[in-house]
Protein backbone atom coordinates (compact mmCIF):
# COMPACT_ATOMS: atom_id res chain seq x y z
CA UNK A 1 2.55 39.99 -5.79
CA UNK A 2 0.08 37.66 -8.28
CA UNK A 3 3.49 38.27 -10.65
CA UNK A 4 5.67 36.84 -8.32
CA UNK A 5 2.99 34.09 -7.72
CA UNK A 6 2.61 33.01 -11.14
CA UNK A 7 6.59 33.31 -11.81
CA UNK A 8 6.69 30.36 -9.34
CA UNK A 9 3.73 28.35 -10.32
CA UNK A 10 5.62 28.62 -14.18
CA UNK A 11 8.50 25.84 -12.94
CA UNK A 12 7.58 22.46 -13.52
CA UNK A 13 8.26 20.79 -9.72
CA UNK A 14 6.20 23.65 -8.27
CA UNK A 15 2.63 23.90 -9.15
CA UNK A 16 1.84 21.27 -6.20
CA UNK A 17 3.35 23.81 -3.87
CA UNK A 18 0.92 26.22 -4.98
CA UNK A 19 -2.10 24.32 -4.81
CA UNK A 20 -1.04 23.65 -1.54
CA UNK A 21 -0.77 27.37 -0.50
CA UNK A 22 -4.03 27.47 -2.31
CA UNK A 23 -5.91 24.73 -0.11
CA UNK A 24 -4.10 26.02 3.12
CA UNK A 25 -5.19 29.48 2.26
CA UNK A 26 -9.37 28.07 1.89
CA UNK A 27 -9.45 25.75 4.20
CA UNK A 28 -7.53 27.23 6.93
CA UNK A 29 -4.73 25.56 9.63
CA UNK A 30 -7.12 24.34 11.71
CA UNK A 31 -8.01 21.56 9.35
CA UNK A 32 -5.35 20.74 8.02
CA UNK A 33 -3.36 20.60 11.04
CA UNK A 34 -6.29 18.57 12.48
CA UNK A 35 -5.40 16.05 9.62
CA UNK A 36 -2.20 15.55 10.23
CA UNK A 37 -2.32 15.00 13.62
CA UNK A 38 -5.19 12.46 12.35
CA UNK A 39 -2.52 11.20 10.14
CA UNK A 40 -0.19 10.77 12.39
CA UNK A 41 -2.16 9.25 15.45
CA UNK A 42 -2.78 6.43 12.56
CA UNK A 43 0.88 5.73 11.62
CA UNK A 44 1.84 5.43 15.67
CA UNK A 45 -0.67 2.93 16.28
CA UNK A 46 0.16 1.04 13.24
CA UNK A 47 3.83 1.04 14.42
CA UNK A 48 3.43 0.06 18.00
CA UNK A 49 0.81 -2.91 17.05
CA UNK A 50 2.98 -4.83 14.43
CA UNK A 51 4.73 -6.38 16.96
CA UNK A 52 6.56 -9.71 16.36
CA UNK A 53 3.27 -11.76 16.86
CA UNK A 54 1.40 -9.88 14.48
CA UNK A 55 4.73 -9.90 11.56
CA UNK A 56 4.90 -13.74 12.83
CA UNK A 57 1.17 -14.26 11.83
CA UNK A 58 1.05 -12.09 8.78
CA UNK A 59 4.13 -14.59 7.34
CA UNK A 60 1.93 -17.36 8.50
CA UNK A 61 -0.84 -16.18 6.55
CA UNK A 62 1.31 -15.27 3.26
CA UNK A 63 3.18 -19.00 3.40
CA UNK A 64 -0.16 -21.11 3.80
CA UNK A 65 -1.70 -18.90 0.84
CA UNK A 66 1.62 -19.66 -1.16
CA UNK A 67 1.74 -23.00 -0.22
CA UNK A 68 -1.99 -23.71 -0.77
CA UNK A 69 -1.66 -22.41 -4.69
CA UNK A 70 1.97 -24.78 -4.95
CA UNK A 71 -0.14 -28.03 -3.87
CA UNK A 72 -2.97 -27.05 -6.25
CA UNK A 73 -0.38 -26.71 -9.33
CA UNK A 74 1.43 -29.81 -8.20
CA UNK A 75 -1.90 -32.20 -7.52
CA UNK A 76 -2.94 -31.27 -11.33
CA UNK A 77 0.79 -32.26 -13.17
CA UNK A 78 0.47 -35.53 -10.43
CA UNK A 79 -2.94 -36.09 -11.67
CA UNK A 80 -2.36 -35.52 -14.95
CA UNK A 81 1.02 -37.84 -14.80
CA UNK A 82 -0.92 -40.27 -13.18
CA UNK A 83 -3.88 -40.55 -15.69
CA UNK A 84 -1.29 -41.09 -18.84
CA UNK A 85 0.71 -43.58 -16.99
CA UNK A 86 -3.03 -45.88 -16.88
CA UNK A 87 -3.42 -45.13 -20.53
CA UNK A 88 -0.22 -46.69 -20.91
CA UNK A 89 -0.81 -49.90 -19.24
């Protein structure tokens, strides 16, 4: 059986699928069943709460941080245009 066992782990794509029969074999089903359903409990509630208020607000957020760095790059070239055009005159 170890023969068999080590003629899989040999392929390239498959030594994660022995070191998960490994892990499932110490810590046992219970666990790892306990985090998945964990897992999973997570990604539902993240699903049900991004409703269109929340994607509304996280767009809010993203275009005032975007527009925030834009009028801090454009006030220095205006500044900077500015000052040379008093040197001039």
């Amino acid at each position: 059986m170890d023969c068999g066992r080590s003629f899989l782990c040999s392929f390239s794509s498959v030594p994660g699928w022995c070191d998960s029969l490994q892990v499932t074999r110490s810590l046992g089903w219970k666990i790892i069943l306990t985090c998945a359903a964990t897992y999973c409990l997570l990604y539902v509630y993240e699903r049900v709460t991004w409703t269109a208020k929340a994607k509304h607000d996280s767009f809010d957020r993203q275009y005032i941080s975007y527009a925030a760095s834009q009028l801090a790059m454009v006030a220095g070239i205006v500044t900077e245009h500015c000052s040379s055009q008093v040197e001039r005159y």
